[in-house]
Protein backbone atom coordinates (compact mmCIF):
# COMPACT_ATOMS: atom_id res chain seq x y z
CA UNK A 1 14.74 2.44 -7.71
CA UNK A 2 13.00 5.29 -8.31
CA UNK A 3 10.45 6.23 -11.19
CA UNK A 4 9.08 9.73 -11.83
CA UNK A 5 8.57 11.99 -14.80
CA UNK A 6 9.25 15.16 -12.93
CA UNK A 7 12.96 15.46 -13.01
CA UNK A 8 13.19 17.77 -10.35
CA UNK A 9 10.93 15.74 -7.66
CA UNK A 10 12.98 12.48 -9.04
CA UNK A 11 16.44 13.75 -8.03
CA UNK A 12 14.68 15.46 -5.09
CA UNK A 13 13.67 12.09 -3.50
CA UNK A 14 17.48 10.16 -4.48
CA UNK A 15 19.37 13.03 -2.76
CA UNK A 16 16.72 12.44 0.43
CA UNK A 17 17.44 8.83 0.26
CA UNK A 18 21.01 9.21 -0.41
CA UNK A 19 21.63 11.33 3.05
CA UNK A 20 19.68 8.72 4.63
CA UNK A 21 21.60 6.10 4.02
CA UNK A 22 19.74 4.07 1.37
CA UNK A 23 21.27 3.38 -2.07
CA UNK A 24 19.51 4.40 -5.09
CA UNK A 25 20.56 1.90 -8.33
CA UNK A 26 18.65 3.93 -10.43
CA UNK A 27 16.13 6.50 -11.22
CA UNK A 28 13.76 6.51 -14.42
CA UNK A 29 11.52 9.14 -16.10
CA UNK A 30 8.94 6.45 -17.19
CA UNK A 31 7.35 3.04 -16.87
CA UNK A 32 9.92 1.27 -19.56
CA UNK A 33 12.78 2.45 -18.62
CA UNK A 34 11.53 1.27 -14.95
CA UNK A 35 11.28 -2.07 -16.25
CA UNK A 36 14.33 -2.63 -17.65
CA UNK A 37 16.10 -1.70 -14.54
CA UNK A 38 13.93 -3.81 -12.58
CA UNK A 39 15.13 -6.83 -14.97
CA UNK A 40 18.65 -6.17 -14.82
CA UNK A 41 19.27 -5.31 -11.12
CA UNK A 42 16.42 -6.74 -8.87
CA UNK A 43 16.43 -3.83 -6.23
CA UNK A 44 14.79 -4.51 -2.94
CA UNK A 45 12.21 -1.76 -3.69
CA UNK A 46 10.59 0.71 -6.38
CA UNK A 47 8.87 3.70 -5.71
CA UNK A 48 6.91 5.09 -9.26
CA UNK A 49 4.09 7.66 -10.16
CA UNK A 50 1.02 6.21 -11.46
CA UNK A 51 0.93 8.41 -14.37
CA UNK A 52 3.65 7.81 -16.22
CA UNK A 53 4.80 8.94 -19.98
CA UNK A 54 3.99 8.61 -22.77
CA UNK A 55 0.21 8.51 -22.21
CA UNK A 56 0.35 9.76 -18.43
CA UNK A 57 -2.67 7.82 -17.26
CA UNK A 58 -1.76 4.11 -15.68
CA UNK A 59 1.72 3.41 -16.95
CA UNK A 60 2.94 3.13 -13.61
CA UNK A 61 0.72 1.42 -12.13
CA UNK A 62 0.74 -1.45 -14.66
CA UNK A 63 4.46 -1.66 -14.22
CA UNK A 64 3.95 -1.92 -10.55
CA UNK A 65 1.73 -4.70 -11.30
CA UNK A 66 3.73 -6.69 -14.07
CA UNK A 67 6.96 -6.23 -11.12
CA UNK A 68 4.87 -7.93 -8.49
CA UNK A 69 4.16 -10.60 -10.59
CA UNK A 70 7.88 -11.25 -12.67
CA UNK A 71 9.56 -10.32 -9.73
CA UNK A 72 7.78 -11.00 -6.02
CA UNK A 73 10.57 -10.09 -3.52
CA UNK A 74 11.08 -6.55 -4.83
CA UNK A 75 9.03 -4.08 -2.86
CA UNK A 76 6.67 -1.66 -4.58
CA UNK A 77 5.30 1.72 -3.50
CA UNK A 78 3.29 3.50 -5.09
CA UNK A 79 2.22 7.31 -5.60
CA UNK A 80 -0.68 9.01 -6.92
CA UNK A 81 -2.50 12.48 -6.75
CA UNK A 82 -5.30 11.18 -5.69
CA UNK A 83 -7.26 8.65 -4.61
CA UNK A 84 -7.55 5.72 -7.01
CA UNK A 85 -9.96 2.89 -5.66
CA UNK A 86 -9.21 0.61 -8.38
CA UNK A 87 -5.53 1.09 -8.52
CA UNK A 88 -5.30 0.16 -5.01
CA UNK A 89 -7.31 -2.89 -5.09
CA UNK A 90 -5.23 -4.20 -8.15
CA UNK A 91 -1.79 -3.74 -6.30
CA UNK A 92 -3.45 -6.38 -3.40
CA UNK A 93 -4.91 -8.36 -6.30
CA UNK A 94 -2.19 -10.92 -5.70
CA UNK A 95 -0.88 -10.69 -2.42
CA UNK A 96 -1.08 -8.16 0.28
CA UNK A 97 2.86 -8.40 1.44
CA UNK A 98 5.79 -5.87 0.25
CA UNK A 99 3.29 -3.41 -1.22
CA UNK A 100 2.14 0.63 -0.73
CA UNK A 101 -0.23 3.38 -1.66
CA UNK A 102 0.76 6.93 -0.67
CA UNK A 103 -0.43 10.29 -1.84
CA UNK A 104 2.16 12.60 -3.05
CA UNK A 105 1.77 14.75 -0.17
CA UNK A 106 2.28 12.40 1.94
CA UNK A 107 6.17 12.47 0.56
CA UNK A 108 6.41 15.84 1.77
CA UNK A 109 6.31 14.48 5.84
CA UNK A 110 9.92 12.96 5.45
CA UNK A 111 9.72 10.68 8.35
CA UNK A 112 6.33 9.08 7.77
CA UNK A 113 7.55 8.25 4.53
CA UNK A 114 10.49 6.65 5.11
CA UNK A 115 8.62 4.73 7.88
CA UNK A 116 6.68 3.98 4.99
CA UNK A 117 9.19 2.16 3.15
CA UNK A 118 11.01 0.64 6.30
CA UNK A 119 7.18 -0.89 6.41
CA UNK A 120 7.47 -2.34 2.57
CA UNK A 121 10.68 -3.64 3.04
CA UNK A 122 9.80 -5.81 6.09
CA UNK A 123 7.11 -7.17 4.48
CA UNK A 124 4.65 -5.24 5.45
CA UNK A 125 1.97 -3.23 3.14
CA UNK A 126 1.12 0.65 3.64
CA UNK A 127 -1.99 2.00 2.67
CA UNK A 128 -2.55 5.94 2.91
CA UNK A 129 -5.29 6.83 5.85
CA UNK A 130 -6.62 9.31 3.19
CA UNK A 131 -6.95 6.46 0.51
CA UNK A 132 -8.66 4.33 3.28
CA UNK A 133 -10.86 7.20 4.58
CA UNK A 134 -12.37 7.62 1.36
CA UNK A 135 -12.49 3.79 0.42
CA UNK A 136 -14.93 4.02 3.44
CA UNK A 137 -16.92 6.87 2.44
CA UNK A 138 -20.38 5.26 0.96
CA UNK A 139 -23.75 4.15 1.44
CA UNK A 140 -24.10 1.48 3.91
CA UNK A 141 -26.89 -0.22 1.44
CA UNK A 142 -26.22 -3.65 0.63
CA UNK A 143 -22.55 -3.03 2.21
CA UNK A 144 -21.43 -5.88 4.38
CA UNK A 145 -19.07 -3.50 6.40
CA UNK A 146 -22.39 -1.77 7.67
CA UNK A 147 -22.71 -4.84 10.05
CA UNK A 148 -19.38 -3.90 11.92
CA UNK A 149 -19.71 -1.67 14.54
CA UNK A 150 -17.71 1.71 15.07
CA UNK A 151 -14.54 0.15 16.78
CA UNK A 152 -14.27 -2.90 14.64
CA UNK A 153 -14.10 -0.13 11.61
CA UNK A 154 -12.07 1.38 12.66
CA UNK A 155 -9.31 -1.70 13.73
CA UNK A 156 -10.25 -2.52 9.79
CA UNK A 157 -9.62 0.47 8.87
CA UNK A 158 -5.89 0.49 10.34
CA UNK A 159 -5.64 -3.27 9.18
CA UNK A 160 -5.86 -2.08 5.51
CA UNK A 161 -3.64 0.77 6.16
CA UNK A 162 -0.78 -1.88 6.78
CA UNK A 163 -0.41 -1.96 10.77
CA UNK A 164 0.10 -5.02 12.95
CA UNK A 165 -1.90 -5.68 15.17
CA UNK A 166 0.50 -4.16 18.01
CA UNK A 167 0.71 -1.24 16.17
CA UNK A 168 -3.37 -1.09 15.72
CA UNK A 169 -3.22 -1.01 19.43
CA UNK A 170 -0.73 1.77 20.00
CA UNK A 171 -2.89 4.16 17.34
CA UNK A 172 -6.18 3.33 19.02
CA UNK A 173 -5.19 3.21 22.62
CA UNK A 174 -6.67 -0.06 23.07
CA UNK A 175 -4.93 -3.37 24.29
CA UNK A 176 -3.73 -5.74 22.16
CA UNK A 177 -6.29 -8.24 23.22
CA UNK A 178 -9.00 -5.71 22.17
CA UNK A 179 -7.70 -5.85 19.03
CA UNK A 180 -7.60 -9.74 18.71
CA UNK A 181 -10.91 -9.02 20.03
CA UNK A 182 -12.31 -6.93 16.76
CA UNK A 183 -10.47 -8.39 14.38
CA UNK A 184 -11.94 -11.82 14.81
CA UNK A 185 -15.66 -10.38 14.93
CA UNK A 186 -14.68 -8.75 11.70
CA UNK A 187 -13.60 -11.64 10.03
CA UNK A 188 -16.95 -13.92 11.11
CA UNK A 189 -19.06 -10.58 10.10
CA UNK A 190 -17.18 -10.98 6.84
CA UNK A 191 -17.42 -14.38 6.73
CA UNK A 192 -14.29 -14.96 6.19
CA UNK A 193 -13.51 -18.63 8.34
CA UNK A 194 -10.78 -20.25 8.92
CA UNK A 195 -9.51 -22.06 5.87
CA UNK A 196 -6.24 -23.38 5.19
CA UNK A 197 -4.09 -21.63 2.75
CA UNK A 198 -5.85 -18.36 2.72
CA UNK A 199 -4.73 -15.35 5.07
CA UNK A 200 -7.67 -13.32 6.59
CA UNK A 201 -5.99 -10.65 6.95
CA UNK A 202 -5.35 -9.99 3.30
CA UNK A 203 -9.04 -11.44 3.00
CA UNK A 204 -10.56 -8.72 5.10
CA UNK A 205 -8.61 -6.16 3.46
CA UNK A 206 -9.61 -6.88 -0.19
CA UNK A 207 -12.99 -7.34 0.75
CA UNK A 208 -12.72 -3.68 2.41
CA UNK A 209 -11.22 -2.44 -0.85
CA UNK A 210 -14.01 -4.28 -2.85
CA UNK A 211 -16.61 -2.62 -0.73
């Protein structure tokens, strides 16, 4: 399902999906609408604007929200114009599975967004680099990431963008034990131990969003 005020954009992205072989059950000019279809159809996945009428400020994204929590197995992808720390730290609030962030313009490259939702609709979550590149723009003061060194940074920083950890390796070039490698001395730097019940992965990445 699709959910975007612009009409032209919103039929834009169903006839892309169409030709590619994914069913659209519905498309919606706002957050309510959205809703309703969500309740009466249970789609796999949503894609919606942050914005949304009648306010156009965070409609969308507390749609997003209430569908993650009525309704956990339907994917949810987000879009914004720009980068929204908050926003993205509430859509991992609850879980870190089925869920993405993208920049609008990041719709334009057809194939890395449809990777995008393949992604969502395995399971997995997709974060924008751009989002996560300027999540990671600050003072190191009083910033427990500043204890991580270059490389494990940057294996966090494709961790919160949504890769595995094979994939991690294939976009740094690095073997997969490396990565192993990384990510555990970014979860002791975090202190984030082994406890039962709790994922680390998710950990790590909503500490990286808090920070």
């Amino acid at each position: 399902m699709l959910a975007k005020d612009s009409t032209l954009l919103r039929e834009g992205l169903v006839r892309l999906l169409a030709e590619e072989g994914h069913e659209v059950l519905a498309s919606v000019g706002d957050a309510g609408a959205l809703l309703s279809e969500v309740a009466a159809h249970e789609p796999d996945l949503v894609v919606t604007d942050i914005r949304m009428p009648p306010a156009h400020k965070d409609e969308g994204l507390r749609a997003a929200v209430e569908i993650r929590s009525r309704w956990p197995g339907v994917g949810v992808l987000v879009l914004s114009q720009y980068v929204e720390r908050a926003y993205a730290a509430q859509l991992l609030a609850s879980n870190a599975e089925r869920v993405g962030y993208l920049l609008k313009d990041r719709v334009a490259q057809v194939e890395e967004f449809l990777d995008s939702l393949e992604r969502i609709h395995a399971g997995g979550a997709v974060f924008d680099p751009e989002v996560v590149r300027q999540l990671v723009i600050r003072s190191a003061h009083g910033d427990p990431l500043s204890r991580l060194t270059p490389r494990e940074r940057t294996v966090l920083e494709a961790l919160a963008q949504g890769h595995t950890n094979a994939a991690i390796a294939q976009k740094l070039h690095i073997s997969l034990s490396a990565v192993e490698k990384n990510l555990n001395a970014v979860f002791d730097k975090l202190g984030l131990a082994h406890t039962t019940g709790y994922n680390r992965r998710i950990l790590a990445v909503l500490r990286y969003l808090e920070t």
